[in-house]
Protein backbone atom coordinates (compact mmCIF):
# COMPACT_ATOMS: atom_id res chain seq x y z
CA UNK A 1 0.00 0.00 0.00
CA UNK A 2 0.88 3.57 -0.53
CA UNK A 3 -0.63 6.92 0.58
CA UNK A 4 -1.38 10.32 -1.93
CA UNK A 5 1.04 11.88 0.33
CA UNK A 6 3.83 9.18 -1.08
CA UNK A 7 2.89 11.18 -4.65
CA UNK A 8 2.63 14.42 -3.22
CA UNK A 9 5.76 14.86 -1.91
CA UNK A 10 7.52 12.80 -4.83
CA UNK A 11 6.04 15.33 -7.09
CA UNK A 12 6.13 18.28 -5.15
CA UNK A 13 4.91 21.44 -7.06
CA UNK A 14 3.82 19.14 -10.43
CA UNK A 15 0.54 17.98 -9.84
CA UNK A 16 -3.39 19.12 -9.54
CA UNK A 17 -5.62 17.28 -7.57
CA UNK A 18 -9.42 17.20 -9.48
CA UNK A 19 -11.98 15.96 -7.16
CA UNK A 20 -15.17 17.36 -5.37
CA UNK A 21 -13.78 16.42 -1.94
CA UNK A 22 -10.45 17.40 -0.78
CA UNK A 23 -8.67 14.25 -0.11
CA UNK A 24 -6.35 13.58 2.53
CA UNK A 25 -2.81 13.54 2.51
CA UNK A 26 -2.99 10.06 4.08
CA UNK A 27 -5.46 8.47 1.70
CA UNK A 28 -4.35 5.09 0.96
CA UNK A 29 -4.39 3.11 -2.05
CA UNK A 30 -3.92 -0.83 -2.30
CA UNK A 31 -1.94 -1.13 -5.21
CA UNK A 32 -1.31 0.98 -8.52
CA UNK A 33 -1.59 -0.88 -12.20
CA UNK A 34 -1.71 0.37 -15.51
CA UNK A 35 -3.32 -2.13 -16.69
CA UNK A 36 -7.28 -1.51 -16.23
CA UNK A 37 -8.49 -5.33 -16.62
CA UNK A 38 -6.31 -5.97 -13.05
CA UNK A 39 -8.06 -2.83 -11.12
CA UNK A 40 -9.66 -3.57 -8.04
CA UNK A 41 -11.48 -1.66 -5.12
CA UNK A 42 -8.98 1.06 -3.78
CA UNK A 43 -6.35 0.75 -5.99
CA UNK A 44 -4.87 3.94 -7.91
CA UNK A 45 -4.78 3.69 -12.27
CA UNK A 46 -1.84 4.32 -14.02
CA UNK A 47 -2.96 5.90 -17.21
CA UNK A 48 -0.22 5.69 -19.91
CA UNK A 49 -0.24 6.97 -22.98
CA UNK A 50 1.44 3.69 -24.94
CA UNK A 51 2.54 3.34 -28.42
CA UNK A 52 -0.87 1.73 -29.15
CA UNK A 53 -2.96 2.53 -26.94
CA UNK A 54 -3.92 5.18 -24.80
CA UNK A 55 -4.91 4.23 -20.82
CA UNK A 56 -6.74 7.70 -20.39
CA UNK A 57 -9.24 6.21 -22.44
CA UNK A 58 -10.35 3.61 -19.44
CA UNK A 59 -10.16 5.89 -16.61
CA UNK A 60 -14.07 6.06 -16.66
CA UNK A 61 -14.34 2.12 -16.73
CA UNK A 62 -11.69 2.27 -13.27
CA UNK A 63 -13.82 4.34 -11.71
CA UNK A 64 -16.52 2.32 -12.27
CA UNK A 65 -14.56 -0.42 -10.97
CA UNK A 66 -14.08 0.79 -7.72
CA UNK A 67 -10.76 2.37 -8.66
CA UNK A 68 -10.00 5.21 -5.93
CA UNK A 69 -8.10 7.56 -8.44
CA UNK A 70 -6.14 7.75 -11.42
CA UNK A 71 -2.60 9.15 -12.27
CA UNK A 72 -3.03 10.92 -15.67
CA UNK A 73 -2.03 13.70 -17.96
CA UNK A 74 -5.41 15.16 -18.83
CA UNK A 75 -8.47 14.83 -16.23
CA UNK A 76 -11.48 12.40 -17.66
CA UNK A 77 -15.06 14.35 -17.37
CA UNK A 78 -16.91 11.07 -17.82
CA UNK A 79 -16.51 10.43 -13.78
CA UNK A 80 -18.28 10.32 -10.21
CA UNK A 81 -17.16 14.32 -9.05
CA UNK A 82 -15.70 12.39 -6.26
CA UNK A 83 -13.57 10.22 -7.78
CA UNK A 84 -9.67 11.55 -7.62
CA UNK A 85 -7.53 12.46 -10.43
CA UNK A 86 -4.27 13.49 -10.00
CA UNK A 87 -2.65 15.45 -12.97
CA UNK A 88 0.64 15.36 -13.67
CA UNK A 89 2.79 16.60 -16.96
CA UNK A 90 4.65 13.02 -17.35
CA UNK A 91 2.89 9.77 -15.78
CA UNK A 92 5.92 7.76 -15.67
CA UNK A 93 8.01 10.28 -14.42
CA UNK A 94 5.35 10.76 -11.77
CA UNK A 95 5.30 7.19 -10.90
CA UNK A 96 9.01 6.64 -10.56
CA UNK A 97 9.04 9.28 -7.99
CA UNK A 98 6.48 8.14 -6.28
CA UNK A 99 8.34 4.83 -6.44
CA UNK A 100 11.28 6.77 -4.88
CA UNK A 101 9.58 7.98 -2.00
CA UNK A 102 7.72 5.18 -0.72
CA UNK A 103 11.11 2.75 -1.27
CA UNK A 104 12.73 5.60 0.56
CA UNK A 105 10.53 4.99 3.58
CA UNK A 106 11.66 1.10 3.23
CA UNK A 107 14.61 1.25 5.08
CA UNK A 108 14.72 -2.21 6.69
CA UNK A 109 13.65 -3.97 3.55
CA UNK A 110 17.04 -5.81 2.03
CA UNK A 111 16.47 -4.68 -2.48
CA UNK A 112 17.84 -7.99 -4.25
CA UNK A 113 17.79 -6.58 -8.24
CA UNK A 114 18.13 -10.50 -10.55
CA UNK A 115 19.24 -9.59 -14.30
CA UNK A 116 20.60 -11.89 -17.27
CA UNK A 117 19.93 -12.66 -20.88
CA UNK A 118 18.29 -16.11 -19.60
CA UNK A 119 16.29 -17.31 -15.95
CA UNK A 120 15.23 -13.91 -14.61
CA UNK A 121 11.58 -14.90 -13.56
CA UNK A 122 12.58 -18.62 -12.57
CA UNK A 123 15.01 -17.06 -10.44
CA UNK A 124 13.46 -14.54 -8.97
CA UNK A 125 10.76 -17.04 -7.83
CA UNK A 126 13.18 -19.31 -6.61
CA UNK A 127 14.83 -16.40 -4.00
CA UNK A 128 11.52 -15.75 -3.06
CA UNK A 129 10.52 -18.99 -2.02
CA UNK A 130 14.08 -19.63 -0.20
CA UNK A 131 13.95 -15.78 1.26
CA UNK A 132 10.24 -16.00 2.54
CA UNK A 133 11.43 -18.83 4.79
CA UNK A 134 12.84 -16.51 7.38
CA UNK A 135 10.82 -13.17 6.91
CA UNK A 136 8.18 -11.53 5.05
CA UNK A 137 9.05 -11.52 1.12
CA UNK A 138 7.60 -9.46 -1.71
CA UNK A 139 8.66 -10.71 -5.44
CA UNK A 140 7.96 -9.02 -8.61
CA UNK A 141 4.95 -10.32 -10.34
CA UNK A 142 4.71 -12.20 -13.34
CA UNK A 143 7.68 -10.15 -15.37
CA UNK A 144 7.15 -6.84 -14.14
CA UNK A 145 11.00 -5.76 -14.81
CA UNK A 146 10.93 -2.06 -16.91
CA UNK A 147 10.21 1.22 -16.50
CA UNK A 148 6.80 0.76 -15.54
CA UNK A 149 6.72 -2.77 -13.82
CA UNK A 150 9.69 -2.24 -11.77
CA UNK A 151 8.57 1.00 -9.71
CA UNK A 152 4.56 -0.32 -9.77
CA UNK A 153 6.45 -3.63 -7.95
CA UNK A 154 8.31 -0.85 -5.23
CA UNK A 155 4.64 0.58 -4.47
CA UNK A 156 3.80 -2.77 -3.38
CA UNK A 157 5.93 -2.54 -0.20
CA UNK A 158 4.70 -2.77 3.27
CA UNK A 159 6.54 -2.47 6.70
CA UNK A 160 6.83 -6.12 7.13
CA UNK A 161 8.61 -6.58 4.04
CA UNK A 162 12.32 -7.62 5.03
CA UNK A 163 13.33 -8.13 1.70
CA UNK A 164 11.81 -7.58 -2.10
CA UNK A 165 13.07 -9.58 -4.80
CA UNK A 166 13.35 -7.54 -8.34
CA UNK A 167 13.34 -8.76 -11.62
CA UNK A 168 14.91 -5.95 -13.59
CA UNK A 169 15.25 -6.14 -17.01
CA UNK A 170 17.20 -4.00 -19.83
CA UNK A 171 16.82 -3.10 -23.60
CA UNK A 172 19.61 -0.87 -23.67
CA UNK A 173 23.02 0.21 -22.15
CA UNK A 174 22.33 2.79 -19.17
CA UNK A 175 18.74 1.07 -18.21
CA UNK A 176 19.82 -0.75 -15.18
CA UNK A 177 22.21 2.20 -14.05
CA UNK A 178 18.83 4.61 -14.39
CA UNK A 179 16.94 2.32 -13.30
CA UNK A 180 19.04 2.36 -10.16
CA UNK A 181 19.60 6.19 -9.98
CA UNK A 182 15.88 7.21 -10.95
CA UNK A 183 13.82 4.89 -8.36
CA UNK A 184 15.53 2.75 -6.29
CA UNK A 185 19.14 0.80 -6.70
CA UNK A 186 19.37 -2.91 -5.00
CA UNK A 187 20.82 -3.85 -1.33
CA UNK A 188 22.28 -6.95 -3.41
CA UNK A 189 22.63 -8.13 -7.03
CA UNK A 190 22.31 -11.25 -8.77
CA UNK A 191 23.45 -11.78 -12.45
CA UNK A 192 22.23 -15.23 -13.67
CA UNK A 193 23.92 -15.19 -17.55
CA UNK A 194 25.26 -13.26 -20.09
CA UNK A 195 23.54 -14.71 -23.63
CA UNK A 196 22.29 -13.38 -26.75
CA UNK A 197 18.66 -11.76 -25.93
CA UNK A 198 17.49 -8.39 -27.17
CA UNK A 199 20.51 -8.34 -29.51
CA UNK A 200 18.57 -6.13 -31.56
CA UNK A 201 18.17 -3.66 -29.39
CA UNK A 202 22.10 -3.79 -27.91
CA UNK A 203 23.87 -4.49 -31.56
CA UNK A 204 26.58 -7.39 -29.71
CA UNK A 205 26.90 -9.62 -27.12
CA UNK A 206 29.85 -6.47 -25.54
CA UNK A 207 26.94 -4.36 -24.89
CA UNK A 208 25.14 -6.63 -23.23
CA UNK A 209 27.52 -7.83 -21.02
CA UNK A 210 28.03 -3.71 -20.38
CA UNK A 211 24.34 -3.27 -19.57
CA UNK A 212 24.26 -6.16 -17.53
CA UNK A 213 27.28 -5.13 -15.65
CA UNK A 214 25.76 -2.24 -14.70
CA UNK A 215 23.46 -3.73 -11.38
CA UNK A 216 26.52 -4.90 -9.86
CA UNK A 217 28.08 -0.90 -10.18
CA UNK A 218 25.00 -0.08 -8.42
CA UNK A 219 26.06 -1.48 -5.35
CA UNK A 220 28.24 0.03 -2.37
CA UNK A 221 30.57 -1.07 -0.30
CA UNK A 222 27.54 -2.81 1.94
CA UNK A 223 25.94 -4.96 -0.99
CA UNK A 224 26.54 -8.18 -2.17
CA UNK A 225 27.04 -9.18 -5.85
CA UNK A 226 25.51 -12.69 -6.28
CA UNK A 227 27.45 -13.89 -9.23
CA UNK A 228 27.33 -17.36 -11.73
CA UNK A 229 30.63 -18.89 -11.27
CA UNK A 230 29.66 -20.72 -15.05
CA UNK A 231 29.44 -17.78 -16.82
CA UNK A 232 32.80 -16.48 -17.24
CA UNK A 233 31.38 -13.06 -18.48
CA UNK A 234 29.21 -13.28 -15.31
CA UNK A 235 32.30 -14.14 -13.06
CA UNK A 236 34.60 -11.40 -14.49
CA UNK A 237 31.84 -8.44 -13.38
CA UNK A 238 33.48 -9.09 -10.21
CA UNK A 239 36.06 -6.62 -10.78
CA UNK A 240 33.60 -3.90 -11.50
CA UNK A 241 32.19 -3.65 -8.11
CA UNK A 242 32.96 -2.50 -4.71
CA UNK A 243 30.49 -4.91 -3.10
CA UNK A 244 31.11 -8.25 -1.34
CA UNK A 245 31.02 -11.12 -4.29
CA UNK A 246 29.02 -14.48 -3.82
CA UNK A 247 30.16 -16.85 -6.44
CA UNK A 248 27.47 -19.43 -7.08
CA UNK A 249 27.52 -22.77 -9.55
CA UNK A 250 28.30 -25.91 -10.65
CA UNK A 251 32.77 -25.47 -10.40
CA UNK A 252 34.05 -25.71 -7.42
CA UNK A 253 35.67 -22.42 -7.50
CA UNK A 254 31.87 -21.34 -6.68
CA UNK A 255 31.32 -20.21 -2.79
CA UNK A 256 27.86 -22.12 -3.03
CA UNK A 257 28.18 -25.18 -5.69
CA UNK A 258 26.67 -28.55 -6.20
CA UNK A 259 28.72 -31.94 -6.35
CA UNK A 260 27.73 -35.35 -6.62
CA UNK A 261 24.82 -34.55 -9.46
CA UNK A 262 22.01 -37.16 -9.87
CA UNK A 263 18.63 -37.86 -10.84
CA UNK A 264 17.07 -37.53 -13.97
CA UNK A 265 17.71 -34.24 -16.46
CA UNK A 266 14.38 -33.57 -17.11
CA UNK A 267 11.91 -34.32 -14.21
CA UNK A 268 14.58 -32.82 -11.89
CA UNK A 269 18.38 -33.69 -10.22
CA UNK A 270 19.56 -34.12 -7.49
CA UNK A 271 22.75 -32.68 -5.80
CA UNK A 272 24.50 -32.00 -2.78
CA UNK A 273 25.01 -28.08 -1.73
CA UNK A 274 28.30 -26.95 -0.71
CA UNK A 275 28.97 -23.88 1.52
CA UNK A 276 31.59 -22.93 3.51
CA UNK A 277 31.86 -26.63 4.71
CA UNK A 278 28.43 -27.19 4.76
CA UNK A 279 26.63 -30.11 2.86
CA UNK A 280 23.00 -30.60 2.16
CA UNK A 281 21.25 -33.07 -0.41
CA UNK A 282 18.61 -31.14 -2.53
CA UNK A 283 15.92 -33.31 -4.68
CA UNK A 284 14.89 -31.05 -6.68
CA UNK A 285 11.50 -30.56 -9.37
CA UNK A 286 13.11 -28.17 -12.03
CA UNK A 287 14.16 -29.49 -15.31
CA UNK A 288 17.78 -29.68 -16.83
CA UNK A 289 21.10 -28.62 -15.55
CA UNK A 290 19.64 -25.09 -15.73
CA UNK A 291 17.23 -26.12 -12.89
CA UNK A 292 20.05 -26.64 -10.88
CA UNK A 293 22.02 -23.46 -11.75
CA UNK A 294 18.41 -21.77 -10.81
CA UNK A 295 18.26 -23.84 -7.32
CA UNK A 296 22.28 -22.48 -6.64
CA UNK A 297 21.11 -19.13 -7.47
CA UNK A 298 18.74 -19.19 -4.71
CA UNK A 299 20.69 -20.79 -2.40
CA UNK A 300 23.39 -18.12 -2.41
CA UNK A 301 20.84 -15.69 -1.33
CA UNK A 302 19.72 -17.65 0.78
CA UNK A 303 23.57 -17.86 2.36
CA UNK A 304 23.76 -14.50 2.09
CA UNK A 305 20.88 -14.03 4.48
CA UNK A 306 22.78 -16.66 6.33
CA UNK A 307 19.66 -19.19 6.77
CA UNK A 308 20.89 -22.38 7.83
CA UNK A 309 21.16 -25.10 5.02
CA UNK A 310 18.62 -26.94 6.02
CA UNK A 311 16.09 -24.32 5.36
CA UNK A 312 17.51 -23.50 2.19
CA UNK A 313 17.48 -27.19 1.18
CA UNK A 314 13.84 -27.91 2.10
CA UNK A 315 12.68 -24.48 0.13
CA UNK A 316 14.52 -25.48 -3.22
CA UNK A 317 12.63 -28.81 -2.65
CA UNK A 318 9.26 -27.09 -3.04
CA UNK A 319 10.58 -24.98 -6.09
CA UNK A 320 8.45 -25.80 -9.59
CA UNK A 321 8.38 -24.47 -13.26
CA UNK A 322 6.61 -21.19 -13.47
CA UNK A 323 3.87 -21.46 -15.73
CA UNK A 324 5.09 -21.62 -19.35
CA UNK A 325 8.31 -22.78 -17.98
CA UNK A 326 9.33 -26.19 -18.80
CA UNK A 327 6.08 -27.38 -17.64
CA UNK A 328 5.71 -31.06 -17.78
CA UNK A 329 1.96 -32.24 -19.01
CA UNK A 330 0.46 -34.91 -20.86
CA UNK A 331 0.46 -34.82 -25.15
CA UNK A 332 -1.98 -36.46 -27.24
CA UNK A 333 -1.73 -40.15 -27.96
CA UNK A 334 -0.14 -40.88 -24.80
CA UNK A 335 2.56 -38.39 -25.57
CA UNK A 336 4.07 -36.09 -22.83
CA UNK A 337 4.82 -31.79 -23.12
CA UNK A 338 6.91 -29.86 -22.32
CA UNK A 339 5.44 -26.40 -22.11
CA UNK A 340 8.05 -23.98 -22.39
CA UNK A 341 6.15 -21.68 -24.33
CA UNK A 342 6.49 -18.32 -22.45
CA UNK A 343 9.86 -17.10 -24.08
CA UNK A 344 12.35 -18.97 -26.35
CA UNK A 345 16.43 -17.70 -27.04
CA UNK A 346 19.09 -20.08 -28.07
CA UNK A 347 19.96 -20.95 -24.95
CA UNK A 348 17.58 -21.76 -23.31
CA UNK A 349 16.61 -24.05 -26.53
CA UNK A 350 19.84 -25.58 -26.71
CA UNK A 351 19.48 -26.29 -22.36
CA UNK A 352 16.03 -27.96 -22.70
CA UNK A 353 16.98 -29.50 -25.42
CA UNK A 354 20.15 -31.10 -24.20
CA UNK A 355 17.50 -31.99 -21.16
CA UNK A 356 15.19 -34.19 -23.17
CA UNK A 357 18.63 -36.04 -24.52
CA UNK A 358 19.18 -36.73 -21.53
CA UNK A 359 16.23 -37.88 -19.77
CA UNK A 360 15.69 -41.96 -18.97
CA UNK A 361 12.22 -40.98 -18.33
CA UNK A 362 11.08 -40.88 -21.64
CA UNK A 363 11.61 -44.18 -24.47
CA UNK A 364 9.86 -42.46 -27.70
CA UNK A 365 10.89 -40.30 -29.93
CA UNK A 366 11.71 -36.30 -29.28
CA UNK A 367 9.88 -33.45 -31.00
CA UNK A 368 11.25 -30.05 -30.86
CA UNK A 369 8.18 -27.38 -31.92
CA UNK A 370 10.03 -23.92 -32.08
CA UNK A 371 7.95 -20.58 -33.33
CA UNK A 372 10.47 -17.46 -33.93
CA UNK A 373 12.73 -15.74 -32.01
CA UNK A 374 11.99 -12.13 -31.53
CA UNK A 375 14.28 -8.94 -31.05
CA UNK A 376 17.60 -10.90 -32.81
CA UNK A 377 17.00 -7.50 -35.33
CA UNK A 378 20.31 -8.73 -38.17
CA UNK A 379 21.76 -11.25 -35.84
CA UNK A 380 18.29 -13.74 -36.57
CA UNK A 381 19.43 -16.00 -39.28
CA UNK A 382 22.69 -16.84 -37.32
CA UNK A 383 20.37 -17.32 -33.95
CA UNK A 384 17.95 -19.24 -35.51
CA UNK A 385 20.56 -21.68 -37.49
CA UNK A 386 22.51 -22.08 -34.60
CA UNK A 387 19.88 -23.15 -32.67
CA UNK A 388 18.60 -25.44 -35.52
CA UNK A 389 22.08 -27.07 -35.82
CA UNK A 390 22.37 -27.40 -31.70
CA UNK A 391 19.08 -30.23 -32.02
CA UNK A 392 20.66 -32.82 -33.99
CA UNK A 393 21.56 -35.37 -31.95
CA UNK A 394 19.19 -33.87 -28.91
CA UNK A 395 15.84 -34.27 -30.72
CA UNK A 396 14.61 -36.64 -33.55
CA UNK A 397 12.10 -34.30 -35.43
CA UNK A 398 11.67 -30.47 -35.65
CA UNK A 399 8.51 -27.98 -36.51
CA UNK A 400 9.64 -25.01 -37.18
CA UNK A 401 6.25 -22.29 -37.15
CA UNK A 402 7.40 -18.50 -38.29
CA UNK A 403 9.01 -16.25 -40.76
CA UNK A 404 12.80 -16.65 -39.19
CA UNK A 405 11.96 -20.45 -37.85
CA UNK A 406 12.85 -21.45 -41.40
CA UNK A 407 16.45 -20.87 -40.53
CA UNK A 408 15.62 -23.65 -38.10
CA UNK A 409 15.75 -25.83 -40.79
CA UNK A 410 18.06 -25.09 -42.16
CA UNK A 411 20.90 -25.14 -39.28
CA UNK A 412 19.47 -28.57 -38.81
CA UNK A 413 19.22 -29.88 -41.95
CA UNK A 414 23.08 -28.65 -42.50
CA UNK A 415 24.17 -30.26 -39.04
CA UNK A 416 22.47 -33.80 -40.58
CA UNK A 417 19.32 -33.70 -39.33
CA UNK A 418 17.07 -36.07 -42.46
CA UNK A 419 15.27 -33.52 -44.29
CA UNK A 420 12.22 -36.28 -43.83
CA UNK A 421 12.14 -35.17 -40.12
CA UNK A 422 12.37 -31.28 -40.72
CA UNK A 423 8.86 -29.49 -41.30
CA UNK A 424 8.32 -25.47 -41.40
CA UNK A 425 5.08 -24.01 -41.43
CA UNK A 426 5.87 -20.45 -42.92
CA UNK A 427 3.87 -17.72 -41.47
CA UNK A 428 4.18 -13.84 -41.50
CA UNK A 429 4.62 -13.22 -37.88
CA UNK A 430 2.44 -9.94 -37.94
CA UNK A 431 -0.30 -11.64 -39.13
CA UNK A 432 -2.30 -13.41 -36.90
CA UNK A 433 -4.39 -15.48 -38.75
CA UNK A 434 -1.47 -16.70 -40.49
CA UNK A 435 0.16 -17.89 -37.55
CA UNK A 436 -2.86 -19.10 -36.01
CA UNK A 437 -2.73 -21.43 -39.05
CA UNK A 438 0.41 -22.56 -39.20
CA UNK A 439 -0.17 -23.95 -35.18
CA UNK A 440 -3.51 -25.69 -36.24
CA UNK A 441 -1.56 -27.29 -39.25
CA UNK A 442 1.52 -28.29 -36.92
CA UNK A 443 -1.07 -29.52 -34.50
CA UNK A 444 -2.67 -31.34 -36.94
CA UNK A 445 0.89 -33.14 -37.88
CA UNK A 446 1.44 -33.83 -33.75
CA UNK A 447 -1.96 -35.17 -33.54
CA UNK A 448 -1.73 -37.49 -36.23
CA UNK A 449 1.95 -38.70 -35.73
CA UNK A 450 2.89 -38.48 -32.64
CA UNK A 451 2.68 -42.12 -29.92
CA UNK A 452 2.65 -43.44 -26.57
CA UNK A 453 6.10 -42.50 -24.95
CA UNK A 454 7.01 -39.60 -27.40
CA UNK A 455 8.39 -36.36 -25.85
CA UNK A 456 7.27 -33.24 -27.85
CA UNK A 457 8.95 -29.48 -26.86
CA UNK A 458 6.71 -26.32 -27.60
CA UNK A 459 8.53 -23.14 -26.94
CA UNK A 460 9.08 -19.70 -29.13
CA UNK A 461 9.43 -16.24 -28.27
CA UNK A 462 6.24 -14.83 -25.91
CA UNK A 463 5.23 -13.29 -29.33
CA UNK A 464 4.66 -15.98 -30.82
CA UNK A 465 1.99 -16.88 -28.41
CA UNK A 466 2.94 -20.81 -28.68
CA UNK A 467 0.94 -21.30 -25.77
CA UNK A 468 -2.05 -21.80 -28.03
CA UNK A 469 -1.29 -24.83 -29.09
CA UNK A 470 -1.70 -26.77 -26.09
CA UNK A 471 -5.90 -26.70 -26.30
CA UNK A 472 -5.57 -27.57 -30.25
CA UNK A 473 -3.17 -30.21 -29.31
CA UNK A 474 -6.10 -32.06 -27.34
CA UNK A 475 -8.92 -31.22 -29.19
């Protein structure tokens, strides 16, 4: 919760109150959103003027819904006379002060900011679940990680809150840093990987690494840079900070690392977590060896709270894929799914991939469905082939669905994949109809050919929607 006195004095001198009765300083709202569909009795609307659309256009249909105000450029005259609108020449500007103020008043809450090209949301729930062990927790929802979700997250604080665990994301070099200067800069930093996402926006892999870099330069003296040990680009932003570094991962060099690494790729390892001495088996319910790399993750920050291993082990036990995450579910014809549908990148195709290779779960044959990758801007052909050429030898057949997918193909084809066991459904990825299509036909193919004992992937970028699939898949 917040209070209009949280935007007042964030915005001192750059706002006009419109409504019949003067509020109070100390009226509270529950939670801000600029997304109407999620407002709910007391909460205060965002109204953002988008790209597309314009969220002063639903300030009426808040109010109706209970909303208690609305932050906004120009005041709506299709309202109760009582319902508050607060004016302000830049929304988002206004918001991120607001932000400022309230985290301002947070002082005993502990900031953890998680960035990287691949894992942010599974690791951020993964902290959450280990830090909400020993005291109150707020987490980020869903992906709320720019501009907009990251401060509306802040606003979410309350008193009890000892720590609040961040997703922040980044399009471009100096996001994080302003991020960090503008609202609020994290108590401790984790950096899960360095990879090849948003290339179109940074131009090369340098800048990422750059923009990436720059959470960890956000810290003082006081903070702690939770670092993966794996990633050499990851491990070498240890010389650009004055904080305290926590290496976590699967060497040994890591401060928190697993050893003695069991169990079955897929449906989740096993391990034993090392710290400082310390030992603890962890079964765990993520998929692949990047399940595990998520579970160390956690269990640094967990150290770093210094919570006993125990507790840390028997969180990281609970720990499941997110929705749209590597979720495991049964196919048609006695098949089984993976739903990883919510984002795709070559990594993290090449890591579930390598997963389903390596499962002794599954006897049938493995199907890799893949829709586009977005945001590769001149780097997509390269991507996409290189991902293509990365599934022989993991996967048996691949359905490529997209306008870049076809580059799929082709890696594969070129790496030796039989051209019998490549299929691409072209589709114009701005067209919706067309890529509805292309699913139904794919479906159509998986429906008809796929058995009993058969392992089929479905991932692509969140674009792409793949998600879809799934109810045509068992119609």
């Amino acid at each position: 919760m917040f209070t209009l006195n949280d935007i007042i004095q964030g915005n001192e001198g750059a706002f006009q109150l419109h409504c019949s009765d003067t509020p109070t300083a100390q009226m509270t709202f529950h939670a801000a959103h600029h997304d109407s569909r999620q407002i709910a009795a007391g909460d205060l609307f965002i109204a953002i003027k988008g790209a597309h659309v314009d969220g002063h256009r639903f300030i009426p249909a808040v109010a109706r819904a209970g909303a208690l105000g609305a932050l906004c450029t120009e005041p709506s005259q299709d309202v109760p006379p009582n319902f508050l609108q607060i004016v302000v020449p830049d929304v988002v500007q206004a918001l991120h002060a607001t932000a400022r103020v309230r985290t301002q008043r947070q002082q005993n809450t502990i900031r953890i900011g998680i960035t990287g090209s691949n894992g942010k949301t599974s690791t951020k729930e993964a902290v959450a679940a280990v830090l909400s062990r020993q005291a109150p927790t707020l987490k980020t929802q869903a992906s709320y990680n720019n501009e907009i979700g990251y401060p509306l997250t802040l606003l979410r604080l309350e008193p009890q809150h000892r720590y609040a665990v961040l997703e922040m994301g980044a399009q471009w070099v100096g996001e994080l840093a302003w991020l960090s200067r503008t609202i609020a800069s994290p108590n401790w930093s984790l950096i899960t990987s360095v990879g090849s996402a948003h290339l179109e926006f940074f131009g090369s892999q340098e800048r990422i690494i750059i923009a990436k870099t720059e959470l960890v330069q956000a810290l003082t003296s006081e903070g702690i840079a939770i670092l993966n040990y794996d990633d050499l680009n990851v491990r070498n932003m240890a010389g650009q900070t004055q904080a305290r570094v926590l290496y976590y991962g699967q060497g040994e060099g890591a401060d928190v690392h697993a050893s003695e690494v069991g169990g079955d790729t897929l449906f989740g390892h096993s391990f034993t977590l090392n710290y400082r001495g310390q030992r603890q088996r962890v079964q765990l319910r993520l998929p692949g060896e990047h399940g595990v790399t998520i579970a160390l993750a956690a269990a640094a920050a967990g150290c770093a709270a210094t919570m006993p291993l125990e507790e840390i082990s028997a969180a990281l036990e609970t720990l499941t894929p997110a929705k749209g995450r590597c979720e495991i579910k049964a196919g048609p014809n006695g098949s089984t799914l993976i739903d990883d549908t919510y984002n795709a990148n070559r990594q993290s195709i090449v890591a579930i991939t390598r997963a389903m290779r390596a499962t002794q779960q599954v006897n049938g044959r493995r199907w890799a469905v893949l829709g586009d990758i977005f945001e590769l801007g001149s780097y997509a052909r390269d991507e996409h082939k290189a991902a293509g050429a990365a599934l022989v030898g993991s996967v048996d057949y691949l359905i490529a669905l997209g306008d870049k997918a076809r580059f799929y193909v082709e890696g594969a084809l070129e790496a030796g994949m039989p051209e019998e066991n490549a299929y691409y459904f072209s589709a114009d990825v701005e067209n919706a109809p067309e890529v509805e299509a292309a699913k139904r036909a794919a479906a159509d193919l998986l429906r008809h050919d796929v058995r009993a004992g058969d392992l089929v992937l479905l991932k692509g970028s969140r674009g792409m929607r793949i998600e879809s699939m799934l109810e045509m898949l068992m119609a």
